[in-house]
PDB file of N, CA and C in Angstrom:
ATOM      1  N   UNK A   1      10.347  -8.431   9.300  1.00  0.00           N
ATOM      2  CA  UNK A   1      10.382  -6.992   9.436  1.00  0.00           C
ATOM      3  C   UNK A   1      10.389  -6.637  10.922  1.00  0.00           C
ATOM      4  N   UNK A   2      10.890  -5.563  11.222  1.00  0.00           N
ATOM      5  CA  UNK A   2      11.127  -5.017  12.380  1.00  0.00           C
ATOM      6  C   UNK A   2       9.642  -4.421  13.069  1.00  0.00           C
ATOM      7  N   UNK A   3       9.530  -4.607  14.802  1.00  0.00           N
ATOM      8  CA  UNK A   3       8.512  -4.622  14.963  1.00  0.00           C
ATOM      9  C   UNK A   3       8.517  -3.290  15.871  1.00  0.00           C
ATOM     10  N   UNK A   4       7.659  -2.512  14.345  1.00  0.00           N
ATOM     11  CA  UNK A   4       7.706  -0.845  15.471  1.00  0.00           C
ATOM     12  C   UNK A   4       6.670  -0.499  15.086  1.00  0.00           C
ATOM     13  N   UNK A   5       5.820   0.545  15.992  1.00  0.00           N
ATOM     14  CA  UNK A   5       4.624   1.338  16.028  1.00  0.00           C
ATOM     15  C   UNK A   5       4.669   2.253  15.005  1.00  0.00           C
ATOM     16  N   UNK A   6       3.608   2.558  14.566  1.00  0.00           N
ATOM     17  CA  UNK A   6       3.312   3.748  13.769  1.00  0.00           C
ATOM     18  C   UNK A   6       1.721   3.666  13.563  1.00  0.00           C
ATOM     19  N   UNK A   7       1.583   5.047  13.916  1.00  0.00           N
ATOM     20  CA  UNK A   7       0.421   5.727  13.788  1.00  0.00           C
ATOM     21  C   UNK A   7      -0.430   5.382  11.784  1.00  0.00           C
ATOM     22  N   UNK A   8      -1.518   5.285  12.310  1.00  0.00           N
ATOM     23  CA  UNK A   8      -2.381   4.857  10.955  1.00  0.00           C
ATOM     24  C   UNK A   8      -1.936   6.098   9.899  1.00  0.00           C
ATOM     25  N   UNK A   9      -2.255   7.686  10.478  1.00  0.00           N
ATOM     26  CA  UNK A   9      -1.734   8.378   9.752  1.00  0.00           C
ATOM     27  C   UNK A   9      -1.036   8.846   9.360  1.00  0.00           C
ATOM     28  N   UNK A  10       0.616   8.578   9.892  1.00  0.00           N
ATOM     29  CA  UNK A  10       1.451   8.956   9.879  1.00  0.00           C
ATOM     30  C   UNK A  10       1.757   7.850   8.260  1.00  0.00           C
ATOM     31  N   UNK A  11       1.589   6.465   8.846  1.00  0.00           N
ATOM     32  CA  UNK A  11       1.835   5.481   7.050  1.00  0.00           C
ATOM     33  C   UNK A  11       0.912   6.515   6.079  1.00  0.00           C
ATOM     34  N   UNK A  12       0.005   6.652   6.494  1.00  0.00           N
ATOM     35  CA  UNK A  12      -0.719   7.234   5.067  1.00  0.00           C
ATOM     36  C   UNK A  12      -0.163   8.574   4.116  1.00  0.00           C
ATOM     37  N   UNK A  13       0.602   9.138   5.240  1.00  0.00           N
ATOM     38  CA  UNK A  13       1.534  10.380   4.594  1.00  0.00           C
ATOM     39  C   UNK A  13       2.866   9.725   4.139  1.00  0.00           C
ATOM     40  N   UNK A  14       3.252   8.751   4.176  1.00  0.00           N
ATOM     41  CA  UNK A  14       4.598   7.968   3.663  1.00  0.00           C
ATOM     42  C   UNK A  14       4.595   7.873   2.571  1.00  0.00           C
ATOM     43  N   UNK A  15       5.284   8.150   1.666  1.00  0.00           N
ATOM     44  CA  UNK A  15       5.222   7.786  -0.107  1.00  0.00           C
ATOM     45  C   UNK A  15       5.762   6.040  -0.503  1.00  0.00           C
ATOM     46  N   UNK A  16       4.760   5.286  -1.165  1.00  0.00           N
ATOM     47  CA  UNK A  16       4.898   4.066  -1.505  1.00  0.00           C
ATOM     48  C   UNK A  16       6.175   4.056  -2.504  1.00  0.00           C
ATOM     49  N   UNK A  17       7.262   2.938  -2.637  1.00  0.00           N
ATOM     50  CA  UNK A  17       8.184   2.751  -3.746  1.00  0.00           C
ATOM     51  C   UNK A  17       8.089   1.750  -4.033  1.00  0.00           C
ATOM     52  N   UNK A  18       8.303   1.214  -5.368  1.00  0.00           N
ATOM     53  CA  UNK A  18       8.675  -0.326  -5.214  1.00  0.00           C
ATOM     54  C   UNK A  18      10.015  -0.549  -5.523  1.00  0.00           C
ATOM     55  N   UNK A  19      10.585  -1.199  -4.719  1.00  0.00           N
ATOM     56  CA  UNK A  19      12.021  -1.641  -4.795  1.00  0.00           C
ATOM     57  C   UNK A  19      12.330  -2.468  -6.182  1.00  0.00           C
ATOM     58  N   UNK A  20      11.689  -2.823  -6.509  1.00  0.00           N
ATOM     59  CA  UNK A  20      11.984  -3.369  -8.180  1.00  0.00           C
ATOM     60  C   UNK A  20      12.534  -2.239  -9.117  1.00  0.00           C
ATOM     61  N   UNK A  21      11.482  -1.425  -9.482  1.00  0.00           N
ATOM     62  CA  UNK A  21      11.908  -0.687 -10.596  1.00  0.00           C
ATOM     63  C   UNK A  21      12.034   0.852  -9.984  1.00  0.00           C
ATOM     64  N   UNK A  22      11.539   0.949  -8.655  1.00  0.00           N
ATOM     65  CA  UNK A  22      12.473   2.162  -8.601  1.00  0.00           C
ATOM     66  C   UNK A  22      11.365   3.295  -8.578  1.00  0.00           C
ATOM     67  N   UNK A  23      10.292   3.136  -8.523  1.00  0.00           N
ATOM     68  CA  UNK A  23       9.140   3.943  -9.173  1.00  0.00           C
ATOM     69  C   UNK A  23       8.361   4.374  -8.090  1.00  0.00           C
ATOM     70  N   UNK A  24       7.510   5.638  -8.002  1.00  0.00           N
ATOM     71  CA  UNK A  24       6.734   5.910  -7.137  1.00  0.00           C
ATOM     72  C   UNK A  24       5.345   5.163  -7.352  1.00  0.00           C
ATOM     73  N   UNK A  25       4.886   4.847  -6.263  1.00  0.00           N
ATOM     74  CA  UNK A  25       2.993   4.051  -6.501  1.00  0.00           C
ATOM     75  C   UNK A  25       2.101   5.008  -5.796  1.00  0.00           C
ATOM     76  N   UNK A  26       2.644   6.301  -5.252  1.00  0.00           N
ATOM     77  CA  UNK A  26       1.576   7.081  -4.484  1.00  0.00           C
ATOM     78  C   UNK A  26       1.199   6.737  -2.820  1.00  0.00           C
ATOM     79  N   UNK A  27       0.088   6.902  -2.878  1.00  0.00           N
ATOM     80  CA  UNK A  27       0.619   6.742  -1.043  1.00  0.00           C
ATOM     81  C   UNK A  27      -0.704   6.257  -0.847  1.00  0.00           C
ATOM     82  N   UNK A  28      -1.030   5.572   0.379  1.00  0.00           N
ATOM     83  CA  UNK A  28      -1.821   4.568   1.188  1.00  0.00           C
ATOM     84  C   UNK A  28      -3.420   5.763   0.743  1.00  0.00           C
ATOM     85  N   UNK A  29      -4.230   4.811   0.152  1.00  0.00           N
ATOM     86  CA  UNK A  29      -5.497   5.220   0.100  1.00  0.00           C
ATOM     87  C   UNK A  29      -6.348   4.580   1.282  1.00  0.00           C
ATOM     88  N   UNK A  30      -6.163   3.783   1.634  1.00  0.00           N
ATOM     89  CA  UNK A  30      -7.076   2.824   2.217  1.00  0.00           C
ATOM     90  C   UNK A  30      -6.307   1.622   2.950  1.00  0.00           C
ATOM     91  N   UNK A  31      -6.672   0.624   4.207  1.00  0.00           N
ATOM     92  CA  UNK A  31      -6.221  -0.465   4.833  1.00  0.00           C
ATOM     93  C   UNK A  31      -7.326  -1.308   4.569  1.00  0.00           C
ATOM     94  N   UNK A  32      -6.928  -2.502   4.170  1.00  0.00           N
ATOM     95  CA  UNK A  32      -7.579  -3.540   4.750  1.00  0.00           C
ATOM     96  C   UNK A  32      -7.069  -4.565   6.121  1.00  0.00           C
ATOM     97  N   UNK A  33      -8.320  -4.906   7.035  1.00  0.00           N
ATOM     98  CA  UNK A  33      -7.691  -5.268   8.225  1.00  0.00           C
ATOM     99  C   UNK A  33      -8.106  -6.280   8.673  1.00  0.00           C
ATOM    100  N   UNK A  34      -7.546  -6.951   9.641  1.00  0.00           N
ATOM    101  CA  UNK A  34      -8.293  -8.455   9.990  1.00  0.00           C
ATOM    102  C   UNK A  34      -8.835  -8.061  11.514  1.00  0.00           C
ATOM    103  N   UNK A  35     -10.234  -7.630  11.902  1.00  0.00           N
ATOM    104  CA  UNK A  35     -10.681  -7.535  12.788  1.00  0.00           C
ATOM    105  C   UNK A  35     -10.416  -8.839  13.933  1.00  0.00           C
ATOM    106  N   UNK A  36     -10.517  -9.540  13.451  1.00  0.00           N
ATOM    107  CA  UNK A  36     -10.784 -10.791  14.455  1.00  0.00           C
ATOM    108  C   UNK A  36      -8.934 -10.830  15.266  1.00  0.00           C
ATOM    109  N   UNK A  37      -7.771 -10.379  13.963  1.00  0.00           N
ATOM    110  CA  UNK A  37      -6.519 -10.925  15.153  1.00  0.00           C
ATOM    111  C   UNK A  37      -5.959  -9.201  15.087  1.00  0.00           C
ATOM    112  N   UNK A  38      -6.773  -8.492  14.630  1.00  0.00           N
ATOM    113  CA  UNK A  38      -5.802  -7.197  15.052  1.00  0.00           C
ATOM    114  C   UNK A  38      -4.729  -6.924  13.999  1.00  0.00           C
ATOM    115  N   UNK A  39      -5.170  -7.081  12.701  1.00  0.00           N
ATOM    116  CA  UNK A  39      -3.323  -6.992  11.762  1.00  0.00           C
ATOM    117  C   UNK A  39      -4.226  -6.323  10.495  1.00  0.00           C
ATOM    118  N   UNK A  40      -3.422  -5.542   9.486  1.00  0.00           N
ATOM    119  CA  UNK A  40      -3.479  -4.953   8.767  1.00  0.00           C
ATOM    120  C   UNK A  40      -3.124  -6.005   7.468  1.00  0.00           C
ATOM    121  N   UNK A  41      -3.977  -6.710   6.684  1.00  0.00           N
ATOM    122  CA  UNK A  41      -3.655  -7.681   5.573  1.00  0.00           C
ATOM    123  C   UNK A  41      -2.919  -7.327   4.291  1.00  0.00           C
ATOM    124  N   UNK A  42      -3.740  -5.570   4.212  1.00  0.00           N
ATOM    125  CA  UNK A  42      -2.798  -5.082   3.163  1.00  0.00           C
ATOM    126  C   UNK A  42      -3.004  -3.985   2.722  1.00  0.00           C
ATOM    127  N   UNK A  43      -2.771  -2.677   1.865  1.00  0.00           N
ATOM    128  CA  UNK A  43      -2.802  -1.682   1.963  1.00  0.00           C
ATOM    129  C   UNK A  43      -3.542  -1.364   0.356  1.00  0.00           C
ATOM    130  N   UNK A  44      -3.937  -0.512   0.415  1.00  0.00           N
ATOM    131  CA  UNK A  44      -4.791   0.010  -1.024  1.00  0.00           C
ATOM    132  C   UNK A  44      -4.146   1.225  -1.473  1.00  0.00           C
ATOM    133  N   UNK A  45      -3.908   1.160  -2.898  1.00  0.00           N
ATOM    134  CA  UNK A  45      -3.456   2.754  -2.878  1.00  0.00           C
ATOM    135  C   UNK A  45      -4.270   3.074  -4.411  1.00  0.00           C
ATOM    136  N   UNK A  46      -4.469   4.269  -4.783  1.00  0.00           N
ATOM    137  CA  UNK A  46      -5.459   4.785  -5.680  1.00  0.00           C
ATOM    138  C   UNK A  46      -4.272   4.361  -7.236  1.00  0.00           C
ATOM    139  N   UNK A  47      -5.610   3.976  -8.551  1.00  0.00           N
ATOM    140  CA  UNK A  47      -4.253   3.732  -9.523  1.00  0.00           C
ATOM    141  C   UNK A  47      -4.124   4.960 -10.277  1.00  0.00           C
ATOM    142  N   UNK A  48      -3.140   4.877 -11.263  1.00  0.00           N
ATOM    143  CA  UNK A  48      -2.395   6.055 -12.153  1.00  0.00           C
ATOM    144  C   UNK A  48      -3.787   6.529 -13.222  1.00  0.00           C
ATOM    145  N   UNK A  49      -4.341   5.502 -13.491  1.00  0.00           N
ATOM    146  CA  UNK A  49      -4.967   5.448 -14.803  1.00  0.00           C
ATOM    147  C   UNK A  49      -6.658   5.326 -13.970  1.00  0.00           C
ATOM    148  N   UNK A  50      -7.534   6.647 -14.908  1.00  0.00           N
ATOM    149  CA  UNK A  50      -8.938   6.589 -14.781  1.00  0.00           C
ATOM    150  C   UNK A  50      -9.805   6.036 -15.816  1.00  0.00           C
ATOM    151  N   UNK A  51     -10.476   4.714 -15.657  1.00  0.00           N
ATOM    152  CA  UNK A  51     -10.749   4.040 -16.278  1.00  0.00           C
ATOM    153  C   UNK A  51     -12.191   4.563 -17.370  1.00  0.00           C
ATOM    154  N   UNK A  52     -12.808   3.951 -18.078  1.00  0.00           N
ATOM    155  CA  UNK A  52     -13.413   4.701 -19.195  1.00  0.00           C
ATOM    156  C   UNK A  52     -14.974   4.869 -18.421  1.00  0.00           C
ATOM    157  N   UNK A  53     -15.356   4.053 -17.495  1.00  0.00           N
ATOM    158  CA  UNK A  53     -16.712   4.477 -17.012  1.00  0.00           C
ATOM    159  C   UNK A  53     -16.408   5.112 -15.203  1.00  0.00           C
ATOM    160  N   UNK A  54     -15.115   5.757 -15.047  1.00  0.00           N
ATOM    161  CA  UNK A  54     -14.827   6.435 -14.023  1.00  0.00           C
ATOM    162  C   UNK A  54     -14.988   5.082 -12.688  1.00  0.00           C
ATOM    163  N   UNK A  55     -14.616   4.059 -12.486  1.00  0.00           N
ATOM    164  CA  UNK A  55     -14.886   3.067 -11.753  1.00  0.00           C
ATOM    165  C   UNK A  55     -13.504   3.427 -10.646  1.00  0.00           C
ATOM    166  N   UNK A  56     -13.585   3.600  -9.782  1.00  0.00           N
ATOM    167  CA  UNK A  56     -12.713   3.153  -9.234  1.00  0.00           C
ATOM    168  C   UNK A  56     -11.682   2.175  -8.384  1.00  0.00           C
ATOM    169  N   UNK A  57     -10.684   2.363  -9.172  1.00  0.00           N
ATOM    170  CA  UNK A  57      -9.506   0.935  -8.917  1.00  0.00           C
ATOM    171  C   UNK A  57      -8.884   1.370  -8.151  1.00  0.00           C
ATOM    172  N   UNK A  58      -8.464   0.132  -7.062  1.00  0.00           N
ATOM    173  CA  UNK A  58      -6.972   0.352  -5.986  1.00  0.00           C
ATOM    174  C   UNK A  58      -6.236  -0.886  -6.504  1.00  0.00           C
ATOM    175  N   UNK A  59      -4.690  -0.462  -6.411  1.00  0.00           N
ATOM    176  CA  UNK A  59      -3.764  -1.492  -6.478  1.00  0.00           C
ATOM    177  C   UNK A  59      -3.878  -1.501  -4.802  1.00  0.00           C
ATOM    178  N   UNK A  60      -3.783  -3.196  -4.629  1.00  0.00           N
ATOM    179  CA  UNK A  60      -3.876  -3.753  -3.266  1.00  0.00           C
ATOM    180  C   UNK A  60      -2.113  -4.489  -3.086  1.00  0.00           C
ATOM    181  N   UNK A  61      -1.730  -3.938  -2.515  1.00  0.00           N
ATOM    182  CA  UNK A  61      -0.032  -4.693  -1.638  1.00  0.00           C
ATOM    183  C   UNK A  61      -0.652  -5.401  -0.816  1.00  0.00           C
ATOM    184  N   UNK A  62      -0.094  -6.771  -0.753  1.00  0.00           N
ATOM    185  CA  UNK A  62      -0.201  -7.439   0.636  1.00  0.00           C
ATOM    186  C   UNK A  62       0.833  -6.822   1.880  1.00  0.00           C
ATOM    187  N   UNK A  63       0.512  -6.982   3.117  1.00  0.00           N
ATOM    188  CA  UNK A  63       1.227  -6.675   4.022  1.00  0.00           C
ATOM    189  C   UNK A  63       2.530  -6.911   4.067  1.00  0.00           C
ATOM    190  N   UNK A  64       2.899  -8.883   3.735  1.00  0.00           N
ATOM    191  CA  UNK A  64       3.797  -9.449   3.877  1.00  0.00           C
ATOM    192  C   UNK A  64       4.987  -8.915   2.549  1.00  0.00           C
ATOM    193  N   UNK A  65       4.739  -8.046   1.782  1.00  0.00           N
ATOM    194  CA  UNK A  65       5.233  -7.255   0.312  1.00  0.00           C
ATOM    195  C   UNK A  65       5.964  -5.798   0.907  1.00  0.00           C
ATOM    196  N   UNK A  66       5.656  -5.799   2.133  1.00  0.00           N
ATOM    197  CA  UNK A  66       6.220  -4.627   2.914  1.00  0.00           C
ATOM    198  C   UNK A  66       7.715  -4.637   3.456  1.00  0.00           C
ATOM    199  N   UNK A  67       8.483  -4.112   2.619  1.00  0.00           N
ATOM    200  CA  UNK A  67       9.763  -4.847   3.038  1.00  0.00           C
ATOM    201  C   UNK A  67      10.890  -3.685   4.306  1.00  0.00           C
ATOM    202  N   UNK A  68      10.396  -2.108   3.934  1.00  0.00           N
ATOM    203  CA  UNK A  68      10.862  -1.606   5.196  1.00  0.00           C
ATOM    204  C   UNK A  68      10.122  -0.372   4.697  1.00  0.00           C
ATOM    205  N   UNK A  69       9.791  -0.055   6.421  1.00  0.00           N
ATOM    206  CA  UNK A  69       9.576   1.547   6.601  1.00  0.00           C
ATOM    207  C   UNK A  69      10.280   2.262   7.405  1.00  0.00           C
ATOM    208  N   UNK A  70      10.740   3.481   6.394  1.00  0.00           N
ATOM    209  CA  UNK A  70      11.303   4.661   6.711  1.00  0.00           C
ATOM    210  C   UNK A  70      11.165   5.627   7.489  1.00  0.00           C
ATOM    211  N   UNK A  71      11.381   6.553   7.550  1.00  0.00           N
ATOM    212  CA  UNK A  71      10.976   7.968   8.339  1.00  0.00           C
ATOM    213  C   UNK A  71      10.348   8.821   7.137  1.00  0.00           C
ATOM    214  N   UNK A  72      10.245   8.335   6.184  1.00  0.00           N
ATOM    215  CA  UNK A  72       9.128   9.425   5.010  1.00  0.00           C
ATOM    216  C   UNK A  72       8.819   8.393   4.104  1.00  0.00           C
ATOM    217  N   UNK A  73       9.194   7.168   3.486  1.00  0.00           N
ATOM    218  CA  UNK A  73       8.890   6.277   2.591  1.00  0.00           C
ATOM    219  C   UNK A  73       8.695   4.992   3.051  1.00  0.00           C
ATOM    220  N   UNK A  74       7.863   4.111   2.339  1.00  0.00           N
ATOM    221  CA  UNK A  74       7.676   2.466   2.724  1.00  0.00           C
ATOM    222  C   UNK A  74       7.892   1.893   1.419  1.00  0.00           C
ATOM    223  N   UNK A  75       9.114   1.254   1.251  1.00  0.00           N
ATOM    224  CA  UNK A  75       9.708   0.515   0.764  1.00  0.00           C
ATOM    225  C   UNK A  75       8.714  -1.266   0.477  1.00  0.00           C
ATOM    226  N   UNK A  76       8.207  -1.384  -0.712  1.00  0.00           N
ATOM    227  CA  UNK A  76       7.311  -2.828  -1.096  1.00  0.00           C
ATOM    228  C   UNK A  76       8.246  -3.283  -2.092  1.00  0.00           C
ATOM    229  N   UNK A  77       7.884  -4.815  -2.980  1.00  0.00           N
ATOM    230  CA  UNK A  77       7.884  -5.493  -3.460  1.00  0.00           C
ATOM    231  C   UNK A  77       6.861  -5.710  -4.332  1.00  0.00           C
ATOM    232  N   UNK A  78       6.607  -5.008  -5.328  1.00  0.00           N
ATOM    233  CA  UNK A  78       5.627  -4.224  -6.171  1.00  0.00           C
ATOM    234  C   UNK A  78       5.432  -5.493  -7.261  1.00  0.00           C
ATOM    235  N   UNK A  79       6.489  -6.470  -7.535  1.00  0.00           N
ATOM    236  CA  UNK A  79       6.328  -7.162  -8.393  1.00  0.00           C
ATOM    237  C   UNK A  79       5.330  -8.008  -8.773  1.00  0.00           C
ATOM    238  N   UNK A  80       4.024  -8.174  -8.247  1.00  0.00           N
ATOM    239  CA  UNK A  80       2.763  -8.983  -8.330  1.00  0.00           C
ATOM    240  C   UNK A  80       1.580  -8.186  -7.918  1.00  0.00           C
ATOM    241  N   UNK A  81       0.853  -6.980  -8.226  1.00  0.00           N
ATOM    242  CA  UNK A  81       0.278  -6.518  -7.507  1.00  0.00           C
ATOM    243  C   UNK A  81      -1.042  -6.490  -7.839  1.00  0.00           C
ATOM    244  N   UNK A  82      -2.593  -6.487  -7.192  1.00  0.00           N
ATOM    245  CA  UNK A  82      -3.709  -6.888  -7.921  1.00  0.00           C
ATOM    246  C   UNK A  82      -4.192  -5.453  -7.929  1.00  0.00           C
ATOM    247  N   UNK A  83      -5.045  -5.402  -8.892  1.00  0.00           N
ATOM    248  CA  UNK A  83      -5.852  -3.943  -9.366  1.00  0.00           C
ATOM    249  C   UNK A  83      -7.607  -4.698  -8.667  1.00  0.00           C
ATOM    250  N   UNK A  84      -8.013  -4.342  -7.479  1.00  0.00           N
ATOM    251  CA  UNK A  84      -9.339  -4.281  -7.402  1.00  0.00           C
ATOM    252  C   UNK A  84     -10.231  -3.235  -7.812  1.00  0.00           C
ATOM    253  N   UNK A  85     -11.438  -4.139  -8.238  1.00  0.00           N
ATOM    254  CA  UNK A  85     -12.215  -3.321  -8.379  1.00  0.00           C
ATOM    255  C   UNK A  85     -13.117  -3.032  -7.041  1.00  0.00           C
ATOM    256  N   UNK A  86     -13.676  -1.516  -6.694  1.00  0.00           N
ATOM    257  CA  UNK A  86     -14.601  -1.018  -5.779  1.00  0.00           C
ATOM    258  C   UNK A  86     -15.315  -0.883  -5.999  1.00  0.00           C
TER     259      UNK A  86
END
């Protein structure tokens, strides 16, 4: 991927897609980051579905699942994605 700046909040206003099926995933809830080398491991975003004891879940993208960003959208690879629990 191409190596350009962008502001933390500016990704968080970007709308997630996944290039597979075409579908919206919502937009950046949360980063996870690697303090020690400075890199962003992977991105959290809130899920569709509220679970029965109100728990809340993020689908987690890895970084490397990031296949391009736009000027309004970030384009992933949605095809494997984990549901953590918080």
């Amino acid at each position: 991927m191409e190596s350009l700046m962008f502001a933390i909040n500016n990704l968080r206003q970007m709308e997630i897609i996944d290039i597979n099926s075409g579908s919206k995933l919502g937009y950046i809830k949360d980063f996870k980051v690697d303090c020690d080398d400075y890199r962003i491991i992977s991105i959290l975003l809130p899920t569709q579905k509220s679970s029965w004891f109100n728990k809340n879940n993020s689908v987690e993208i890895p970084w490397d699942k990031i296949k391009k960003i736009g000027v309004d959208v970030i384009l992933v690879d949605g095809s494997d994605v984990n549901i953590e629990n918080e």
